[in-house]
Protein backbone atom coordinates (compact mmCIF):
# COMPACT_ATOMS: atom_id res chain seq x y z
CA UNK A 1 20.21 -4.81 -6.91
CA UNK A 2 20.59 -3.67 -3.52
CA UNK A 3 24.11 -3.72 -1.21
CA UNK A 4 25.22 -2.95 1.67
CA UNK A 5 29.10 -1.68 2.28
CA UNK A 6 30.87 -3.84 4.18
CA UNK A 7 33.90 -2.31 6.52
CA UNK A 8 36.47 -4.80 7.31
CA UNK A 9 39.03 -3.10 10.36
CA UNK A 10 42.41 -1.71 8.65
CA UNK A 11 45.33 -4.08 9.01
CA UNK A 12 48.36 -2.04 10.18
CA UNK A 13 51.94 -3.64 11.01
CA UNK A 14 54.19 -1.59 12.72
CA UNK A 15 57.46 -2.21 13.32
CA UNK A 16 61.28 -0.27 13.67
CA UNK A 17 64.53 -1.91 12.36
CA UNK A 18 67.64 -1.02 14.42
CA UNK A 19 70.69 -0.02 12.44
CA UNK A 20 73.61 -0.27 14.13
CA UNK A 21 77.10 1.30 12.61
CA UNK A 22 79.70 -1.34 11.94
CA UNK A 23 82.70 -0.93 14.37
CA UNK A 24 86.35 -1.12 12.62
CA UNK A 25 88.66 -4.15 14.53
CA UNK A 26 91.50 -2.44 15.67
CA UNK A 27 94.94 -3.23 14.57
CA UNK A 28 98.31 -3.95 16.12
CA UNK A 29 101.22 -4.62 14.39
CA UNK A 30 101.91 -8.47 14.60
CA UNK A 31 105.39 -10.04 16.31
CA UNK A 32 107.79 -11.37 13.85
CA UNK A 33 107.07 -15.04 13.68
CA UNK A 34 104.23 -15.11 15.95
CA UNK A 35 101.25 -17.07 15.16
CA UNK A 36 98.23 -15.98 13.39
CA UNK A 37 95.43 -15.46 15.78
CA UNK A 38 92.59 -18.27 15.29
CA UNK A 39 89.83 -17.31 13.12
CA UNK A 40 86.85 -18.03 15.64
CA UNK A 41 84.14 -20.52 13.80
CA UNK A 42 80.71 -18.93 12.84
CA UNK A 43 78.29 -19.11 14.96
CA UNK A 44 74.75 -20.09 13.76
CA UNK A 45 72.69 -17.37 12.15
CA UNK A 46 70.41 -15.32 13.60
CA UNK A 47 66.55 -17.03 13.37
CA UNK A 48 64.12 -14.35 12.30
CA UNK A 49 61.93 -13.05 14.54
CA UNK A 50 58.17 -15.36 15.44
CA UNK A 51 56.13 -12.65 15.99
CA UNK A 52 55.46 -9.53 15.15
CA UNK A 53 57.27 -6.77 16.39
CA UNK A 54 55.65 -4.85 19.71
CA UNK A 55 52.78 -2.36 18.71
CA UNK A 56 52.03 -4.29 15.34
CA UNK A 57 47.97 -4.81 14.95
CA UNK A 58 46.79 -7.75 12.96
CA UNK A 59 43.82 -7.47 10.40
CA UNK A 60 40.70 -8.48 11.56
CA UNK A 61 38.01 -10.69 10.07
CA UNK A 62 35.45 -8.85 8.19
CA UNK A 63 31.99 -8.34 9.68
CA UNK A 64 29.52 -10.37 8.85
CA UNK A 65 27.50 -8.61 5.85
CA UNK A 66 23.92 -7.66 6.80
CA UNK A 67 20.36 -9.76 5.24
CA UNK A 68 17.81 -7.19 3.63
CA UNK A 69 13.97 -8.23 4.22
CA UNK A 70 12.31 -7.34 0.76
CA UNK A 71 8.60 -7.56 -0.07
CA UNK A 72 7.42 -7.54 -3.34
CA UNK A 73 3.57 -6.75 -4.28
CA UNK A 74 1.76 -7.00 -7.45
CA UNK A 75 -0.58 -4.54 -8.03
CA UNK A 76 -2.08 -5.72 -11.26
CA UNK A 77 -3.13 -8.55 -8.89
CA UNK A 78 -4.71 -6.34 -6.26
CA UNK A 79 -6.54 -4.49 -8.18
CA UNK A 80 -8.33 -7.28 -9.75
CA UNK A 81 -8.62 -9.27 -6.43
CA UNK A 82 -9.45 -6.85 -3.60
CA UNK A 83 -12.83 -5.62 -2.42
CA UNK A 84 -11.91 -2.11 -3.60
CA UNK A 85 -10.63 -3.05 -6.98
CA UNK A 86 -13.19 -4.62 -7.89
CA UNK A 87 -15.89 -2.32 -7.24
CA UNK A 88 -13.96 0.10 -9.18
CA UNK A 89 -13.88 -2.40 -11.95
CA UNK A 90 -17.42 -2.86 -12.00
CA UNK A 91 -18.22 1.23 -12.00
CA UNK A 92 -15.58 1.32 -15.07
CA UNK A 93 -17.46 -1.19 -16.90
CA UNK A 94 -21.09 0.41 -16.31
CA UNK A 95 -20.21 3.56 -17.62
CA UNK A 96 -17.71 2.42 -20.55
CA UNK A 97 -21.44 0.46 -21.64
CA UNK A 98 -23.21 3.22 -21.19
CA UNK A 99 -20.95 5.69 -23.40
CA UNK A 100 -20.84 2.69 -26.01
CA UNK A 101 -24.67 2.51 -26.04
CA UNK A 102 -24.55 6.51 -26.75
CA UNK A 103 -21.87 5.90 -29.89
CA UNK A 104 -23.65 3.39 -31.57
CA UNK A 105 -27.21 5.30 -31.26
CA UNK A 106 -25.42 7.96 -33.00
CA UNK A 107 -23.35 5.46 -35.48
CA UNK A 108 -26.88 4.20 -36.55
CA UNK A 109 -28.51 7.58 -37.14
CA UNK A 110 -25.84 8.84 -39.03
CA UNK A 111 -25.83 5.43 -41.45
CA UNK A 112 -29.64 5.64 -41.78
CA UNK A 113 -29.12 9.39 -42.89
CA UNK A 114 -26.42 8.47 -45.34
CA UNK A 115 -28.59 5.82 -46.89
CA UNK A 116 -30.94 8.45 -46.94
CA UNK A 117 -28.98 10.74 -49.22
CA UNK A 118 -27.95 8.40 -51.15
CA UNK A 119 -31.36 6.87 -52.13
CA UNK A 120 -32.31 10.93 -53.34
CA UNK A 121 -29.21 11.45 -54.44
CA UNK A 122 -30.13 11.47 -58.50
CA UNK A 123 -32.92 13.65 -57.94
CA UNK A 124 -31.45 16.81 -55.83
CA UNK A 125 -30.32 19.59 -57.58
CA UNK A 126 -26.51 21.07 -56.54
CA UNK A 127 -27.60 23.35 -54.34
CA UNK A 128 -30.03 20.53 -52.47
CA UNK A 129 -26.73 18.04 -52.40
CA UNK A 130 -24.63 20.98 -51.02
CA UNK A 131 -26.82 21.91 -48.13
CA UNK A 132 -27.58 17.82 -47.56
CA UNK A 133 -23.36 17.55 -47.92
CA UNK A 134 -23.09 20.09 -45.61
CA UNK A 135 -25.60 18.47 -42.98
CA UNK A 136 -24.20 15.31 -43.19
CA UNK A 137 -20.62 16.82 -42.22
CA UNK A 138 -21.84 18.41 -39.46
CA UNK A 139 -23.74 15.16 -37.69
CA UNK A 140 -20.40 13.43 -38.49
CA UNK A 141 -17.87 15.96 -36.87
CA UNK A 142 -20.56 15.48 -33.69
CA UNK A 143 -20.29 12.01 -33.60
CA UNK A 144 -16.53 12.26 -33.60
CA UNK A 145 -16.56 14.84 -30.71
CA UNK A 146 -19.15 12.40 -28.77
CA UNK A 147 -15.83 9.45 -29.26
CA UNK A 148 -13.62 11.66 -28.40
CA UNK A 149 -14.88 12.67 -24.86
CA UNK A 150 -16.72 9.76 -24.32
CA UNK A 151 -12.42 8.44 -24.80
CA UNK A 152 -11.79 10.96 -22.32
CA UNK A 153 -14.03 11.00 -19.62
CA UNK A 154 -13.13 6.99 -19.28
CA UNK A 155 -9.19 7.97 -18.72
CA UNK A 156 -9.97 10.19 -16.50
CA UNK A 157 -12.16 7.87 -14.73
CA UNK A 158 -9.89 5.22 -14.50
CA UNK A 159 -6.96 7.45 -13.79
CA UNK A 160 -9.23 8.47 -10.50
CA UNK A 161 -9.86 5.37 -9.11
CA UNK A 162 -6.64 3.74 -10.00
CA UNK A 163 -5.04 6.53 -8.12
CA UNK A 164 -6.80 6.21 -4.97
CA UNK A 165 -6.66 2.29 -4.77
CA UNK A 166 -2.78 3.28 -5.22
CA UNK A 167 -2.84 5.61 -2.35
CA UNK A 168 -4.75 3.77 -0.10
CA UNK A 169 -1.98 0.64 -1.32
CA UNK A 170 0.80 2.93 0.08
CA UNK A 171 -0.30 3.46 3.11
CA UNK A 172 -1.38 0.00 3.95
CA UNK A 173 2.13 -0.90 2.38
CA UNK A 174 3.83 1.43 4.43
CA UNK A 175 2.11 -0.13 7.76
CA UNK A 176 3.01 -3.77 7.12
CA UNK A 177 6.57 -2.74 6.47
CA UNK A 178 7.35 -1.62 9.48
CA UNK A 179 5.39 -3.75 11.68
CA UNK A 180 6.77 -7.11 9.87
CA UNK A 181 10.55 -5.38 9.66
CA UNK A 182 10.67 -5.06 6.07
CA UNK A 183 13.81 -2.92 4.90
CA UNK A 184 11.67 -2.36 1.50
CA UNK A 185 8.52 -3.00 0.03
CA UNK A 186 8.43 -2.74 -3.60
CA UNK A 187 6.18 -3.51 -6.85
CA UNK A 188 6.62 -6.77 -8.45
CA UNK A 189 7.18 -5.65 -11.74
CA UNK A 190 10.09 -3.51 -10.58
CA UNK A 191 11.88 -6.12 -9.03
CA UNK A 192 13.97 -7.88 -12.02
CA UNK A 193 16.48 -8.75 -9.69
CA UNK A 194 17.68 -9.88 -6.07
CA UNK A 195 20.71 -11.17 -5.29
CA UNK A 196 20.97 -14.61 -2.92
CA UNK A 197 21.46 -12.45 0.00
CA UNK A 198 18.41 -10.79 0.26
CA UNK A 199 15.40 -12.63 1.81
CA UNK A 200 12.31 -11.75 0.04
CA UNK A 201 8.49 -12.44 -0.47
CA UNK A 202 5.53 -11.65 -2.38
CA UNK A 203 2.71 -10.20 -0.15
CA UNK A 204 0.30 -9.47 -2.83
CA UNK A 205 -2.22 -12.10 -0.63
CA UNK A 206 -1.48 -9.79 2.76
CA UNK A 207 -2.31 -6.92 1.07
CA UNK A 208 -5.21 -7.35 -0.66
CA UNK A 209 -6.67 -9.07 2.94
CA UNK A 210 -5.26 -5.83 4.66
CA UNK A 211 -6.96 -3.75 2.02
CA UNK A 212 -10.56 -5.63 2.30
CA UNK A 213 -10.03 -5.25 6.08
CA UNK A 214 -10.01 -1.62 6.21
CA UNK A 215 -13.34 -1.38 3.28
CA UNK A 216 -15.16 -4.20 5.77
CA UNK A 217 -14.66 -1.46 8.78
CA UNK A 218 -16.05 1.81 7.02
C-alpha cells in the first residue's frame, strides 16, 4: 500500500499571564467608639477572557491528502494476446516439436535395441553380454544428454524472448505513464492491495494495442 504524508500547520497558543504582587491595606489605629468602617459588597467576578490572547495562532485545517493514479498490467495476458507474444509463442512451440520428434527417434531405437538383447540374450556368452551391456549403457547415457539439452536450449529460448517482450513492455509502459499522468504503473500480480484512495486501472488492453502498434510500423 502506498501513502502519502500529510502535514497539517502546527497549532501554537501563545499567551503571558500578569502577576501582580498583593499590596498590604494599611492600618491606623481606630477611635475609641468609632464605627467600624463598611465592608464594601463584592463586586461581580471577573469574566474570563473571549479570545485568545494577542499573538496566539490557531491550528489550521489539514490539507487535503493527495489521489495517486495507479495502472496495473497483466503480463501473462500480453504475452498471450499481443502480436509479439504470440509469434514468440508459435517459434517456442515449433522447436519444443522438433526437439520432441528428436527424443522419441532416439527413445524408439534404444527400445528396439533392448528387445534386441534380450531376444539373444540366452545364447551370448559373458563376455558377448558384457560388451552388448556396455553398448547399451552408452546409447542410454546419449539419450539422456540429448533430454537434457534439448531441456536446456528451450529455457534458454524462452528466457530470450520473454525478456525482450519484457523490455520492449517497459518502455511502452514507461511512455503511457507519463503521457496519461500515471504516478505508477505496476504488474497485476504485484498489486494485492490499494487502498480507497488511490484511483486505479488495468491497462493490459492499452498495452497490448500500444505494443501491436509499434510491430505494425517496423
Amino acid at each position: 500500500m502506498l501513502s502519502l504524508p500529510v502535514q497539517a500547520a502546527d497549532t501554537a497558543a501563545k499567551g503571558s499571564a500578569t502577576n501582580t504582587a498583593p499590596v498590604a491595606a494599611p492600618t491606623a489605629a481606630a477611635a475609641p467608639n468609632a464605627p467600624a468602617p463598611a465592608v464594601p459588597a463584592p463586586g461581580p467576578a471577573a469574566s474570563a477572557p473571549s479570545t485568545a490572547p494577542a499573538g496566539a495562532t490557531t491550528a489550521t485545517s489539514a490539507a487535503p491528502a493527495l489521489r495517486l493514479k495507479i495502472g496495473y498490467v497483466d503480463l501473462a495476458k500480453v504475452g498471450e494476446e499481443s502480436k509479439e507474444g504470440k509469434t514468440a509463442i508459435v517459434q517456442l512451440k515449433a522447436r519444443s516439436e522438433k526437439l520432441r520428434a528428436k527424443i522419441e527417434a532416439r527413445q524408439k531405437s534404444l527400445e528396439k535395441q533392448k528387445a534386441a538383447i534380450e531376444a539373444k540374450i540366452e545364447t551370448m556368452t559373458a563376455k558377448e553380454k558384457a560388451a552388448k551391456s556396455k553398448e547399451f549403457q552408452k546409447k542410454v547415457e546419449e539419450y539422456q544428454k540429448l533430454v537434457r539439452s534439448s531441456e536446456e536450449e528451450m529455457r534458454n529460448m524462452q528466457d530470450k524472448y520473454t525478456e525482450t517482450l519484457f523490455e520492449k513492455i517497459k518502455d511502452i509502459v514507461s511512455q503511457y505513464a507519463v503521457t496519461h499522468g500515471y504516478d505508477a504503473i505496476v504488474a497485476k500480480k504485484e498489486a494485492l492491495y490499494l487502498s480507497p484512495g488511490v484511483d486505479t486501472k488495468d491497462l493490459t488492453d492499452e498495452i497490448v494495442a500500444e505494443l501491436d502498434k509499434r510491430k505494425k510500423t517496423k
